[in-house]
PDB file of N, CA and C in Angstrom:
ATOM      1  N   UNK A   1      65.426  45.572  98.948  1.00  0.00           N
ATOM      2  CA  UNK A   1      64.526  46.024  99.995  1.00  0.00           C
ATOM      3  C   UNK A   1      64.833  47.468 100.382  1.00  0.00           C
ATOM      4  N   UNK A   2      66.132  47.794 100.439  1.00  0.00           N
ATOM      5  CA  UNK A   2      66.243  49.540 100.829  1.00  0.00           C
ATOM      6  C   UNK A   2      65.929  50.327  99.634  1.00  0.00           C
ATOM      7  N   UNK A   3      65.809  49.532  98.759  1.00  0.00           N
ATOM      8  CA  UNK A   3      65.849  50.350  97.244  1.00  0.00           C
ATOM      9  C   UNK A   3      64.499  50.565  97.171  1.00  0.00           C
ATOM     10  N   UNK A   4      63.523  49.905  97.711  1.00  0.00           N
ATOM     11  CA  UNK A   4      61.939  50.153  97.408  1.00  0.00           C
ATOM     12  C   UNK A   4      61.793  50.778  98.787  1.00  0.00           C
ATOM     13  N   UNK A   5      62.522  50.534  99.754  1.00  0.00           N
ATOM     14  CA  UNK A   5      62.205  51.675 101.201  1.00  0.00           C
ATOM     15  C   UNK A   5      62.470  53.159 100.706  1.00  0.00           C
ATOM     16  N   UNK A   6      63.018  53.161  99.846  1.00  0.00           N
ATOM     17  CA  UNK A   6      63.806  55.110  99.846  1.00  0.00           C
ATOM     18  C   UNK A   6      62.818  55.147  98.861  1.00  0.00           C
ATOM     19  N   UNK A   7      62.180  54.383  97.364  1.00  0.00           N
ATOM     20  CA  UNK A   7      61.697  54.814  96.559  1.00  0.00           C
ATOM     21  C   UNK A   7      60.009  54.835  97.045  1.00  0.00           C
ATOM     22  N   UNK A   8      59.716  53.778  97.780  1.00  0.00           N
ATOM     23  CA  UNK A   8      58.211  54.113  97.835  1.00  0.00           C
ATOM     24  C   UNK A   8      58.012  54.664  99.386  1.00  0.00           C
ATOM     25  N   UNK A   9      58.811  54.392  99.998  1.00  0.00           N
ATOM     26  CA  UNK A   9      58.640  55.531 101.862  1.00  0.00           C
ATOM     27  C   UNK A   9      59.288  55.907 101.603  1.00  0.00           C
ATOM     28  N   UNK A  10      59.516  57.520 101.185  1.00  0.00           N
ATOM     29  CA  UNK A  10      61.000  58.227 101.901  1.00  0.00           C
ATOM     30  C   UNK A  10      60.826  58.682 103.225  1.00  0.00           C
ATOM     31  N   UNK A  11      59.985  58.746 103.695  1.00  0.00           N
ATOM     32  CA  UNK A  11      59.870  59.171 105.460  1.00  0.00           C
ATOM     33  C   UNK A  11      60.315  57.600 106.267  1.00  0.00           C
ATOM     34  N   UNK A  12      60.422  57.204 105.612  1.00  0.00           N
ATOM     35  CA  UNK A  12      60.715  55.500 106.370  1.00  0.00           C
ATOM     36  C   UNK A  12      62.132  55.208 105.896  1.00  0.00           C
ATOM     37  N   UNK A  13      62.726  56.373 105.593  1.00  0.00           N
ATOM     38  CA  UNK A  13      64.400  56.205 105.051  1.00  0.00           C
ATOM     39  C   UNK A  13      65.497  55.683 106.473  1.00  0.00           C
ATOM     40  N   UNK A  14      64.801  56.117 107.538  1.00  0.00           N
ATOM     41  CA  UNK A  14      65.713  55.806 108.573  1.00  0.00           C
ATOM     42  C   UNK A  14      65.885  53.964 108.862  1.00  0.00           C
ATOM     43  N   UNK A  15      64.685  53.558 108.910  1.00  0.00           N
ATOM     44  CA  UNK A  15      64.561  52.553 108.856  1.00  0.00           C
ATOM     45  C   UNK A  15      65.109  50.845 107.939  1.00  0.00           C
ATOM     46  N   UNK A  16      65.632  51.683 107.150  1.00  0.00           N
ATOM     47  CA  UNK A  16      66.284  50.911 106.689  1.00  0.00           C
ATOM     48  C   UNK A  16      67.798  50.632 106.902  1.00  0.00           C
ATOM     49  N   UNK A  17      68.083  51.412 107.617  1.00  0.00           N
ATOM     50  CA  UNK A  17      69.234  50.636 108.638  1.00  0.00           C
ATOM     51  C   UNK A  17      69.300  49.350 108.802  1.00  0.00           C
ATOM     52  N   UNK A  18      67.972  48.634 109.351  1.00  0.00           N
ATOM     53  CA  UNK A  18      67.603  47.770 109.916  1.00  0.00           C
ATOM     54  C   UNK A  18      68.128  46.395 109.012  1.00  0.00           C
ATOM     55  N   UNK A  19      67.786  46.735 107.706  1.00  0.00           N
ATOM     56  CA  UNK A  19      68.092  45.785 106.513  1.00  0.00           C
ATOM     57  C   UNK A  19      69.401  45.648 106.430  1.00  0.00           C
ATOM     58  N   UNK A  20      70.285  46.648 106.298  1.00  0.00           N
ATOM     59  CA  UNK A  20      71.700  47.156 106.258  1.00  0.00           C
ATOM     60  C   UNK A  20      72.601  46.290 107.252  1.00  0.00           C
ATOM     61  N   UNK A  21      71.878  46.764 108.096  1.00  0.00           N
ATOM     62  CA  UNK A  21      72.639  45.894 109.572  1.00  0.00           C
ATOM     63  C   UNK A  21      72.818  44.252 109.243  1.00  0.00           C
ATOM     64  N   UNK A  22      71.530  43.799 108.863  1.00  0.00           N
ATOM     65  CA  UNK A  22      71.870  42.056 108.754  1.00  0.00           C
ATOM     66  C   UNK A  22      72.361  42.013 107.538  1.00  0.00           C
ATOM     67  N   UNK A  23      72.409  42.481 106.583  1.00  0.00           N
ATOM     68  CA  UNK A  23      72.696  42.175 105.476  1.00  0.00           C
ATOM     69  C   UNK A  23      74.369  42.439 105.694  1.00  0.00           C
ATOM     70  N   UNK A  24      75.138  43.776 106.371  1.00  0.00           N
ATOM     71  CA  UNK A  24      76.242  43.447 106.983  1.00  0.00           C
ATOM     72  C   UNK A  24      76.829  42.301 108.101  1.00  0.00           C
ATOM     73  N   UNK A  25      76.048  41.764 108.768  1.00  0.00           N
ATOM     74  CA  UNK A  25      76.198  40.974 109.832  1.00  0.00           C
ATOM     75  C   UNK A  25      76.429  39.573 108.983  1.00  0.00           C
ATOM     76  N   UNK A  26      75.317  39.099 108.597  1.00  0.00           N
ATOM     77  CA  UNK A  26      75.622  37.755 107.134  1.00  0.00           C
ATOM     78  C   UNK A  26      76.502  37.666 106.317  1.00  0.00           C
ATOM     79  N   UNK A  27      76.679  39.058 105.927  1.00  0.00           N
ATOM     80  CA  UNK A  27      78.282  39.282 105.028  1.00  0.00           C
ATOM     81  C   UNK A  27      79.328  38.360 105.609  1.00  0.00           C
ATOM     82  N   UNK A  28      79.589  39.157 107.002  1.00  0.00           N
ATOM     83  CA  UNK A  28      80.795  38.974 108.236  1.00  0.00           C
ATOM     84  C   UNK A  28      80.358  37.690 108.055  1.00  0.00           C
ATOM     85  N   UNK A  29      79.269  37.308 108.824  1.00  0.00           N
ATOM     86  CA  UNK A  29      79.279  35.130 109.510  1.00  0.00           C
ATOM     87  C   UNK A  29      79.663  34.439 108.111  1.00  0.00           C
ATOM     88  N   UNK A  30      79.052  35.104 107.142  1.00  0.00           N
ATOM     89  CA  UNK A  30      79.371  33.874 105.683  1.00  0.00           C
ATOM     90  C   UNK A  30      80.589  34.004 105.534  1.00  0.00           C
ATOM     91  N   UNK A  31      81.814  34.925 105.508  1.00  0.00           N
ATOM     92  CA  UNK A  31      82.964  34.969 105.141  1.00  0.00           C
ATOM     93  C   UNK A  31      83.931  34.367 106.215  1.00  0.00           C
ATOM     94  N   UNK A  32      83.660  34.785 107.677  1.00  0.00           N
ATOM     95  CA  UNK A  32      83.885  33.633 108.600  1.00  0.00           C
ATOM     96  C   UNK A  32      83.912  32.289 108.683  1.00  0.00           C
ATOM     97  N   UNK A  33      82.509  32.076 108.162  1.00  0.00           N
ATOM     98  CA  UNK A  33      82.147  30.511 107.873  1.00  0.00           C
ATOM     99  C   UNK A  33      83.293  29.512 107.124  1.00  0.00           C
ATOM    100  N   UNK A  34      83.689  30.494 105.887  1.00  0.00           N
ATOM    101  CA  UNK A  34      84.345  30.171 104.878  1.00  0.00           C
ATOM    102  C   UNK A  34      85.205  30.017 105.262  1.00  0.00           C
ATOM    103  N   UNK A  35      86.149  30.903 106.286  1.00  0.00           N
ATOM    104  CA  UNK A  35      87.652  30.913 106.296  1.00  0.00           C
ATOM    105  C   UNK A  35      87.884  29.837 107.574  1.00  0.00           C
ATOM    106  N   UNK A  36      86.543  29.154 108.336  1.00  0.00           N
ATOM    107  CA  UNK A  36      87.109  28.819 109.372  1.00  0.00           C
ATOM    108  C   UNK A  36      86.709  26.859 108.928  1.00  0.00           C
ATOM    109  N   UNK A  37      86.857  26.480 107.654  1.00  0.00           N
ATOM    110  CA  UNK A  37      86.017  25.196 107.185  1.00  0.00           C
ATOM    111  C   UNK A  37      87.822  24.109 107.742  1.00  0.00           C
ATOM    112  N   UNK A  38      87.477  23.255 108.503  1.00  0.00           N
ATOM    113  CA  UNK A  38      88.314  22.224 108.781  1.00  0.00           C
ATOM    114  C   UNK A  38      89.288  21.989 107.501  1.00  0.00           C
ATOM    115  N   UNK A  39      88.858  21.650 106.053  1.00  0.00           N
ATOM    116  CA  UNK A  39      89.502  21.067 105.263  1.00  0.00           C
ATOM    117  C   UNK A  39      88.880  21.470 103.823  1.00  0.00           C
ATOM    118  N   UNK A  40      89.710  22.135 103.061  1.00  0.00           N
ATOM    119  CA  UNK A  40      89.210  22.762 102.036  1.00  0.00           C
ATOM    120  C   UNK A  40      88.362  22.155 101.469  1.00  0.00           C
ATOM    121  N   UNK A  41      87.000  22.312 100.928  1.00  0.00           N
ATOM    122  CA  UNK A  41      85.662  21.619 100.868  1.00  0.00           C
ATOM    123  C   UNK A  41      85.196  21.225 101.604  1.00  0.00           C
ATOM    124  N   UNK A  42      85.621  20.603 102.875  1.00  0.00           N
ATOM    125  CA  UNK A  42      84.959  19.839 103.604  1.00  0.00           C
ATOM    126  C   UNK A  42      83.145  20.229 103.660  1.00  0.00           C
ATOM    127  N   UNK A  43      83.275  21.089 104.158  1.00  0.00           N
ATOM    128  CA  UNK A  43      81.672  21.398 103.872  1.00  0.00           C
ATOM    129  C   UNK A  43      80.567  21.379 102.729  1.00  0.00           C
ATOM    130  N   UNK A  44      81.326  21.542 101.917  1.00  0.00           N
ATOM    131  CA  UNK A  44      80.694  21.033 100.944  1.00  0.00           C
ATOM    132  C   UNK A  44      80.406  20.194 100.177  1.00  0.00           C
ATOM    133  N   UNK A  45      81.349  19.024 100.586  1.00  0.00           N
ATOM    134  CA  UNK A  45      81.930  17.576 100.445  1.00  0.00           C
ATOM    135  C   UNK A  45      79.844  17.169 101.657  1.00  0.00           C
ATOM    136  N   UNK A  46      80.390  17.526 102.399  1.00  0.00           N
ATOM    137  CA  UNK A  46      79.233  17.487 103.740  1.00  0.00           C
ATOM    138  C   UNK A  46      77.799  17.319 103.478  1.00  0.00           C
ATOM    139  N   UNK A  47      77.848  18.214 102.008  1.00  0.00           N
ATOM    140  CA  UNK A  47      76.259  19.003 101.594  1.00  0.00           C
ATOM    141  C   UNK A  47      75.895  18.042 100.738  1.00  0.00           C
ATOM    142  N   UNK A  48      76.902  17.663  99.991  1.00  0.00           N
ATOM    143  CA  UNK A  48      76.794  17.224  98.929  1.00  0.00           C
ATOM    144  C   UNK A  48      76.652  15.340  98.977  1.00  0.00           C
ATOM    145  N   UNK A  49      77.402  15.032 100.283  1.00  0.00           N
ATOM    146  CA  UNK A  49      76.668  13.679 100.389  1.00  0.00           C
ATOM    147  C   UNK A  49      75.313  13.586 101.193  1.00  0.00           C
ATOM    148  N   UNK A  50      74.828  14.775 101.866  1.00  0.00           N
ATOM    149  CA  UNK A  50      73.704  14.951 102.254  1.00  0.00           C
ATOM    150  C   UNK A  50      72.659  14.651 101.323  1.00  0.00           C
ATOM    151  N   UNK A  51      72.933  15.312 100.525  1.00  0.00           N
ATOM    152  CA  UNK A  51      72.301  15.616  99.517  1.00  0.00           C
ATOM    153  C   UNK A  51      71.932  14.322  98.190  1.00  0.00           C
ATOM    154  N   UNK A  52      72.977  13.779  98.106  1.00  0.00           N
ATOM    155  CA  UNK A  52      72.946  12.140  97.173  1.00  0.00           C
ATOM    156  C   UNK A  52      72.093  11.348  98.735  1.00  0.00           C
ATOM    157  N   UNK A  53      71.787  11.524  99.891  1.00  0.00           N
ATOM    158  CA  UNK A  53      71.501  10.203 100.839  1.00  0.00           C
ATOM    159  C   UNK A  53      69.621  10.874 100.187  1.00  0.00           C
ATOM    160  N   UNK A  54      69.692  11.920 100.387  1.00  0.00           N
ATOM    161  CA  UNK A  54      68.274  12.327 100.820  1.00  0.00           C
ATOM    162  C   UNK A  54      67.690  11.829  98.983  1.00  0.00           C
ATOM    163  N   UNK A  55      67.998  12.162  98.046  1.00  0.00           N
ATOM    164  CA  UNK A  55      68.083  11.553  96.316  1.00  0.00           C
ATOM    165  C   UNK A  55      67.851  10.183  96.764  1.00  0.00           C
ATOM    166  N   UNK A  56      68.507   9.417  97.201  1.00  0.00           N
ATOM    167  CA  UNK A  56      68.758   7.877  97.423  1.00  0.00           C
ATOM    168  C   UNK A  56      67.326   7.336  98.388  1.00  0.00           C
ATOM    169  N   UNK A  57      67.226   7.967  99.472  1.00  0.00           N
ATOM    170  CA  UNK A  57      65.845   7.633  99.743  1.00  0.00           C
ATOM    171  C   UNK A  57      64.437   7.816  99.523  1.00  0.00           C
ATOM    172  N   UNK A  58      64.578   9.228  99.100  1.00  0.00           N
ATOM    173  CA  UNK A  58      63.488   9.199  97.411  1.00  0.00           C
ATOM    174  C   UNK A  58      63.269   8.525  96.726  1.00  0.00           C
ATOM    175  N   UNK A  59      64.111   7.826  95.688  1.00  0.00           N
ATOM    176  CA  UNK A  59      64.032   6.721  94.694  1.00  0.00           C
ATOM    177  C   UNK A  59      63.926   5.513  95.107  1.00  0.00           C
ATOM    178  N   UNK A  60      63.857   5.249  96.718  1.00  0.00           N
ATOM    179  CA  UNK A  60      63.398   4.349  97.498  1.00  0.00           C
ATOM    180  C   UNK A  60      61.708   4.354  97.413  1.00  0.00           C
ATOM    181  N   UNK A  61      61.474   5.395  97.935  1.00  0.00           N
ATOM    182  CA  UNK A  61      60.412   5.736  98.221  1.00  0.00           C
ATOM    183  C   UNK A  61      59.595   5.807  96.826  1.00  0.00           C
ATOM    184  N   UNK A  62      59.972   5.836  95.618  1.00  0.00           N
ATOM    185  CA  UNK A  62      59.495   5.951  94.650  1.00  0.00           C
ATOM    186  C   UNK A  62      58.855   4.844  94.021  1.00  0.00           C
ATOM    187  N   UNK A  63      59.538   3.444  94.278  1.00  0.00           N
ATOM    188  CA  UNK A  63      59.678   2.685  94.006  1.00  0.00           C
ATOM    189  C   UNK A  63      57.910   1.527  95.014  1.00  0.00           C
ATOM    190  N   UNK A  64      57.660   2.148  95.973  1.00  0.00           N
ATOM    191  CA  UNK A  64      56.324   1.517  97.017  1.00  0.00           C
ATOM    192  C   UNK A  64      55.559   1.445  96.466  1.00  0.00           C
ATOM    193  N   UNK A  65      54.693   1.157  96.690  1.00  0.00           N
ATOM    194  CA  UNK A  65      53.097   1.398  96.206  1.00  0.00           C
ATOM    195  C   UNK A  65      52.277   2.225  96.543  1.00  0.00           C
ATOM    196  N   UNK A  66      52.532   2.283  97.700  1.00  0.00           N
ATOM    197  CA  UNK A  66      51.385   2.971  98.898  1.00  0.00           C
ATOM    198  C   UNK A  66      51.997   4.223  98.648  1.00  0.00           C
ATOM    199  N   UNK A  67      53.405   4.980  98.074  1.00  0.00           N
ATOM    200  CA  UNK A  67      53.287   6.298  97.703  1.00  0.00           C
ATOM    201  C   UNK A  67      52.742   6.740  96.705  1.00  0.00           C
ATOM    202  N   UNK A  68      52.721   5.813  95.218  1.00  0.00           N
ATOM    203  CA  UNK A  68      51.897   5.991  93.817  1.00  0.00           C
ATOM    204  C   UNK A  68      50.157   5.964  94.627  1.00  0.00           C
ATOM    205  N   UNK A  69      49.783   5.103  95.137  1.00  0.00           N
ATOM    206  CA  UNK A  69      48.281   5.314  95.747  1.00  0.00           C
ATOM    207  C   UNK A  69      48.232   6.666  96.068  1.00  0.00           C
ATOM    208  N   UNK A  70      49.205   7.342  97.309  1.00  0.00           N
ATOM    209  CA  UNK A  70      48.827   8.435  98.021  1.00  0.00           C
ATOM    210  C   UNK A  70      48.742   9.632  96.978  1.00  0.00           C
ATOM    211  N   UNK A  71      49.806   9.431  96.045  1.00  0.00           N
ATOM    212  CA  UNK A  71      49.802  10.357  94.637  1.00  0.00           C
ATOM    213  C   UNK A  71      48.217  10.249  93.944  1.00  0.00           C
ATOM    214  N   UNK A  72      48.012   9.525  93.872  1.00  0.00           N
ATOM    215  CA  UNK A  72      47.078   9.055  92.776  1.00  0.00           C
ATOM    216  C   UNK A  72      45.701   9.648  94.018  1.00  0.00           C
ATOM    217  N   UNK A  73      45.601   9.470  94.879  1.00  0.00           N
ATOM    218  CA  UNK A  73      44.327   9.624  95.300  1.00  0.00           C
ATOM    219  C   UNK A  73      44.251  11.481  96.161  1.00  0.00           C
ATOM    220  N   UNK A  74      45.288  11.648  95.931  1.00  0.00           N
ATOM    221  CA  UNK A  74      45.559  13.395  96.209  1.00  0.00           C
ATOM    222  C   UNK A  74      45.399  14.043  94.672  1.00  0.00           C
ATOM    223  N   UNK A  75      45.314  13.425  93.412  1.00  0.00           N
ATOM    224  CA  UNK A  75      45.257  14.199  92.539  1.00  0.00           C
ATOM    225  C   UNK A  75      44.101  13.935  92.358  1.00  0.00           C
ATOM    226  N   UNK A  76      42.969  12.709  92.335  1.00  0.00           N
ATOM    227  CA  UNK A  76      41.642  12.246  92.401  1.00  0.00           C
ATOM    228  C   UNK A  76      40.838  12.910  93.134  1.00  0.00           C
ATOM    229  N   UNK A  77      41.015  13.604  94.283  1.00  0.00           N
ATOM    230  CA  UNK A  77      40.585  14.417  94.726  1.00  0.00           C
ATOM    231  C   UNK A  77      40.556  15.873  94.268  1.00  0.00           C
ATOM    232  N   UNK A  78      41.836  16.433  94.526  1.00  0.00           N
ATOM    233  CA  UNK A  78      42.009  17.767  93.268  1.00  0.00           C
ATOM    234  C   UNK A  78      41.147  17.335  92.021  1.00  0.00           C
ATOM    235  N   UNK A  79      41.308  16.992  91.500  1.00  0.00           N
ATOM    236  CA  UNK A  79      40.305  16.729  90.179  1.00  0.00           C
ATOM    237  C   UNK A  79      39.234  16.852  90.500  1.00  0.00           C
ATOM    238  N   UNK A  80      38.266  16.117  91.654  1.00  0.00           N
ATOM    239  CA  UNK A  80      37.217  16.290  91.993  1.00  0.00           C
ATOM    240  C   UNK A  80      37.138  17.753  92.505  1.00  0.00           C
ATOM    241  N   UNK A  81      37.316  18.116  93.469  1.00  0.00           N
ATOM    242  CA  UNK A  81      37.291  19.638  93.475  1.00  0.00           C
ATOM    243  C   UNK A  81      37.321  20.809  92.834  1.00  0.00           C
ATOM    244  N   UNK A  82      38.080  20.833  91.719  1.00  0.00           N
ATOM    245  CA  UNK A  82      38.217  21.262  90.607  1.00  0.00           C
ATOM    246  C   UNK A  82      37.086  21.045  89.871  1.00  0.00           C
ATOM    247  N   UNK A  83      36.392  20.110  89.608  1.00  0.00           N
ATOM    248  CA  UNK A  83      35.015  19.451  88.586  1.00  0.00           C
ATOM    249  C   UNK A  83      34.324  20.707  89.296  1.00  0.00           C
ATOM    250  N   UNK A  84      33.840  20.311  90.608  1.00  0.00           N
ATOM    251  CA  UNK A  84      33.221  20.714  91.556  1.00  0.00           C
ATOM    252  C   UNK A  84      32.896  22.346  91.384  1.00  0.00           C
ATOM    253  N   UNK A  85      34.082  22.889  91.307  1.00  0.00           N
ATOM    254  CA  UNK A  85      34.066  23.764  91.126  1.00  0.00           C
ATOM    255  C   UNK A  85      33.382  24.595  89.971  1.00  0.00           C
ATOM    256  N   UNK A  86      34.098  24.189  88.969  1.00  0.00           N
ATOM    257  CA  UNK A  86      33.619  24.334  87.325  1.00  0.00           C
ATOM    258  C   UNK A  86      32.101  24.340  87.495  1.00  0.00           C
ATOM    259  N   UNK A  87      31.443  23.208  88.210  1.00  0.00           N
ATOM    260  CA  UNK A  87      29.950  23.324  87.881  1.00  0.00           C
ATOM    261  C   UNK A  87      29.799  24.050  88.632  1.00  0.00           C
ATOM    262  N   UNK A  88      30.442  24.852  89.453  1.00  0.00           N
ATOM    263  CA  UNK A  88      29.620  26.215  90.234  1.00  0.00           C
ATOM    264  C   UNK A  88      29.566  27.317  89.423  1.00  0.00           C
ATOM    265  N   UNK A  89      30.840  27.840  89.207  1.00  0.00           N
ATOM    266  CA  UNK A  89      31.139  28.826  88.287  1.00  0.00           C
ATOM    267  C   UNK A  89      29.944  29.058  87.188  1.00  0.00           C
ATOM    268  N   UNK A  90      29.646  27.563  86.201  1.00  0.00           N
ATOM    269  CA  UNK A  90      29.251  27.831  85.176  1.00  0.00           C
ATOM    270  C   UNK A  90      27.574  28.084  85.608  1.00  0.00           C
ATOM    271  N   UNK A  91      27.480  27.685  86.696  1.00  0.00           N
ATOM    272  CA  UNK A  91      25.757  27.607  87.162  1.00  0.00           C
ATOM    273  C   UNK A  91      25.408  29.048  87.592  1.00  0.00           C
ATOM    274  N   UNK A  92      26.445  29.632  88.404  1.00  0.00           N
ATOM    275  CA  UNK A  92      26.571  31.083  88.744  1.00  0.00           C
ATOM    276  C   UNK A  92      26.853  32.074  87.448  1.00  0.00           C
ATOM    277  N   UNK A  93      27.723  31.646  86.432  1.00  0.00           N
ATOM    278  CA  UNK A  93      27.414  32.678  84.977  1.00  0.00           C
ATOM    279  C   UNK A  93      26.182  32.547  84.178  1.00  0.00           C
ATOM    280  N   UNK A  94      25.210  31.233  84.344  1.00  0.00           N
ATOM    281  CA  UNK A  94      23.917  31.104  84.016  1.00  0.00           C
ATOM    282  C   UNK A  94      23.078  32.275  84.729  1.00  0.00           C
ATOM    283  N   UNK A  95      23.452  31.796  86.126  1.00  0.00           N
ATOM    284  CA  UNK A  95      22.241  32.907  86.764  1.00  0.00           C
ATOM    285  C   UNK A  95      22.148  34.328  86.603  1.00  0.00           C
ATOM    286  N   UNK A  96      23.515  35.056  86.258  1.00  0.00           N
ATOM    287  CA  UNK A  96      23.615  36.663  86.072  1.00  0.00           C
ATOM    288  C   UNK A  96      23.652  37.286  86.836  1.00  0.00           C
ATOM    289  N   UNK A  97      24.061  36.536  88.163  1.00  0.00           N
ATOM    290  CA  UNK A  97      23.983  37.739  89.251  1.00  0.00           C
ATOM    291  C   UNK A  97      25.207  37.540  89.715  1.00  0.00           C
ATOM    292  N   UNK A  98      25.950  38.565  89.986  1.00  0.00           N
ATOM    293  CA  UNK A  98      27.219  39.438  90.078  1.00  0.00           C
ATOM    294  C   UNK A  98      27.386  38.817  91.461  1.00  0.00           C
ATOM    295  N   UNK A  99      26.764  38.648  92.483  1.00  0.00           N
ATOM    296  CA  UNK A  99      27.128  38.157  94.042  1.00  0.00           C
ATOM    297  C   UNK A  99      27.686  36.430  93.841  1.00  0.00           C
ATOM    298  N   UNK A 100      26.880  35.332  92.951  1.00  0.00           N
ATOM    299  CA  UNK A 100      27.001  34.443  92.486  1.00  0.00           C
ATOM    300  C   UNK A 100      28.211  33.984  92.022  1.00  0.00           C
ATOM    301  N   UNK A 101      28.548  35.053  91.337  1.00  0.00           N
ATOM    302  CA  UNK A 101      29.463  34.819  90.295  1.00  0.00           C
ATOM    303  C   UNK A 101      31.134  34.952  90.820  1.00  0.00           C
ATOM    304  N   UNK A 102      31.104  36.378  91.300  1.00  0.00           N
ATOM    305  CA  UNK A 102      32.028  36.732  92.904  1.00  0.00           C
ATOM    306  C   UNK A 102      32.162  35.290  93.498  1.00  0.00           C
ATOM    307  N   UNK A 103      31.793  34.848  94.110  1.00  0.00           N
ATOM    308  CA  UNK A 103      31.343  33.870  95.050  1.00  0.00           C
ATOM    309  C   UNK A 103      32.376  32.705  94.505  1.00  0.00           C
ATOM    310  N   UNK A 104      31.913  32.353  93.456  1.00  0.00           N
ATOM    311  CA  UNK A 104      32.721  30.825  92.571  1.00  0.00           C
ATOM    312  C   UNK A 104      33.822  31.549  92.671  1.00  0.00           C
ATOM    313  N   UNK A 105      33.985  32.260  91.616  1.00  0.00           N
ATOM    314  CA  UNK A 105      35.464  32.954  91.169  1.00  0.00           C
ATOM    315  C   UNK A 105      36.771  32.922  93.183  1.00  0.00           C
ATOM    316  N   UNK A 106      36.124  33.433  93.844  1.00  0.00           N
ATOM    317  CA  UNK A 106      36.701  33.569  94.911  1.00  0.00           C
ATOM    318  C   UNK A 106      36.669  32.244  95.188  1.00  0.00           C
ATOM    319  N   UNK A 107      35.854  30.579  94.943  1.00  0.00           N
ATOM    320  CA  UNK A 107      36.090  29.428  95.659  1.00  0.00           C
ATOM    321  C   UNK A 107      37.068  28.823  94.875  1.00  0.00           C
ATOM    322  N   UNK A 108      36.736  29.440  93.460  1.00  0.00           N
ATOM    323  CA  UNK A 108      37.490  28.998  92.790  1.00  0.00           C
ATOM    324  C   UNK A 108      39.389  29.203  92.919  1.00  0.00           C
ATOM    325  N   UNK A 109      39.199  30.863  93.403  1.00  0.00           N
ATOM    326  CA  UNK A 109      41.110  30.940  93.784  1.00  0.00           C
ATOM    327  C   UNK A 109      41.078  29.686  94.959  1.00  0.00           C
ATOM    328  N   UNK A 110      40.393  29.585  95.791  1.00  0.00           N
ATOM    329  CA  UNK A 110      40.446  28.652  97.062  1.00  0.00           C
ATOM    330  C   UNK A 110      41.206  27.322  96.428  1.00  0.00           C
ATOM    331  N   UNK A 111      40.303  26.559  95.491  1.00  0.00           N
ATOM    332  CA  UNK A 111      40.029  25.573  94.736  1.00  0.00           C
ATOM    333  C   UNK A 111      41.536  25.352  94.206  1.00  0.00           C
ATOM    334  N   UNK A 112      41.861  26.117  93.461  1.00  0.00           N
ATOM    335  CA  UNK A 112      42.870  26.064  92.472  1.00  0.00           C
ATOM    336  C   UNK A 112      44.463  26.345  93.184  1.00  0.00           C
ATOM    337  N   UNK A 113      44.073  27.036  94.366  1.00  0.00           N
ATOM    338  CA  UNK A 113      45.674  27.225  95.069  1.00  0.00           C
ATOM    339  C   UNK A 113      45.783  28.976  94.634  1.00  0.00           C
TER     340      UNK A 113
END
């Protein structure tokens, strides 16, 4: 970020202090963080069974029905929208007019994400 502040603003060179500052300040708290952990790993011991519980109730959750439905009828839709779409586009490159055509293409970024 200061590297594209000096190269594309150089009148905005002062300003990048601003970046400097937290990016020193995060330095300091992360190395703090580190030196002040109860029990060597502990924290990460911490993350890491966090991390297997939240896995574990996923593959819970994987396992329902009513989440394969909610899957299945969120992509049934996308699909439909998507169709939807397509027949605009192609009805608007039939017609030849440039406002038309604009028009899909732009519902289409909508459409598509």
């Amino acid at each position: 970020l200061v590297v594209a502040i000096k190269v594309f603003t150089p009148r905005a060179w002062p300003y990048a202090i601003i970046p400097l500052w937290y990016l020193a300040r995060d330095l300091y708290l992360f190395r703090r963080w580190k030196m002040t952990a109860t029990t060597p790993g502990g924290r990460q011991a911490f993350f890491q069974a966090l991390t297997c519980m939240t896995l574990d109730i996923l593959s819970r959750s994987l396992r329902r029905n009513s989440l394969w439905r909610m899957i299945l009828a969120v992509i049934l839709v996308q699909f439909l929208v998507i169709t939807w779409w397509r027949m605009a586009l192609l009805a608007a490159i039939q017609s030849h007019n440039v406002v038309w055509i604009l028009l899909a293409a732009m519902g289409g970024k909508w459409a598509t994400g």
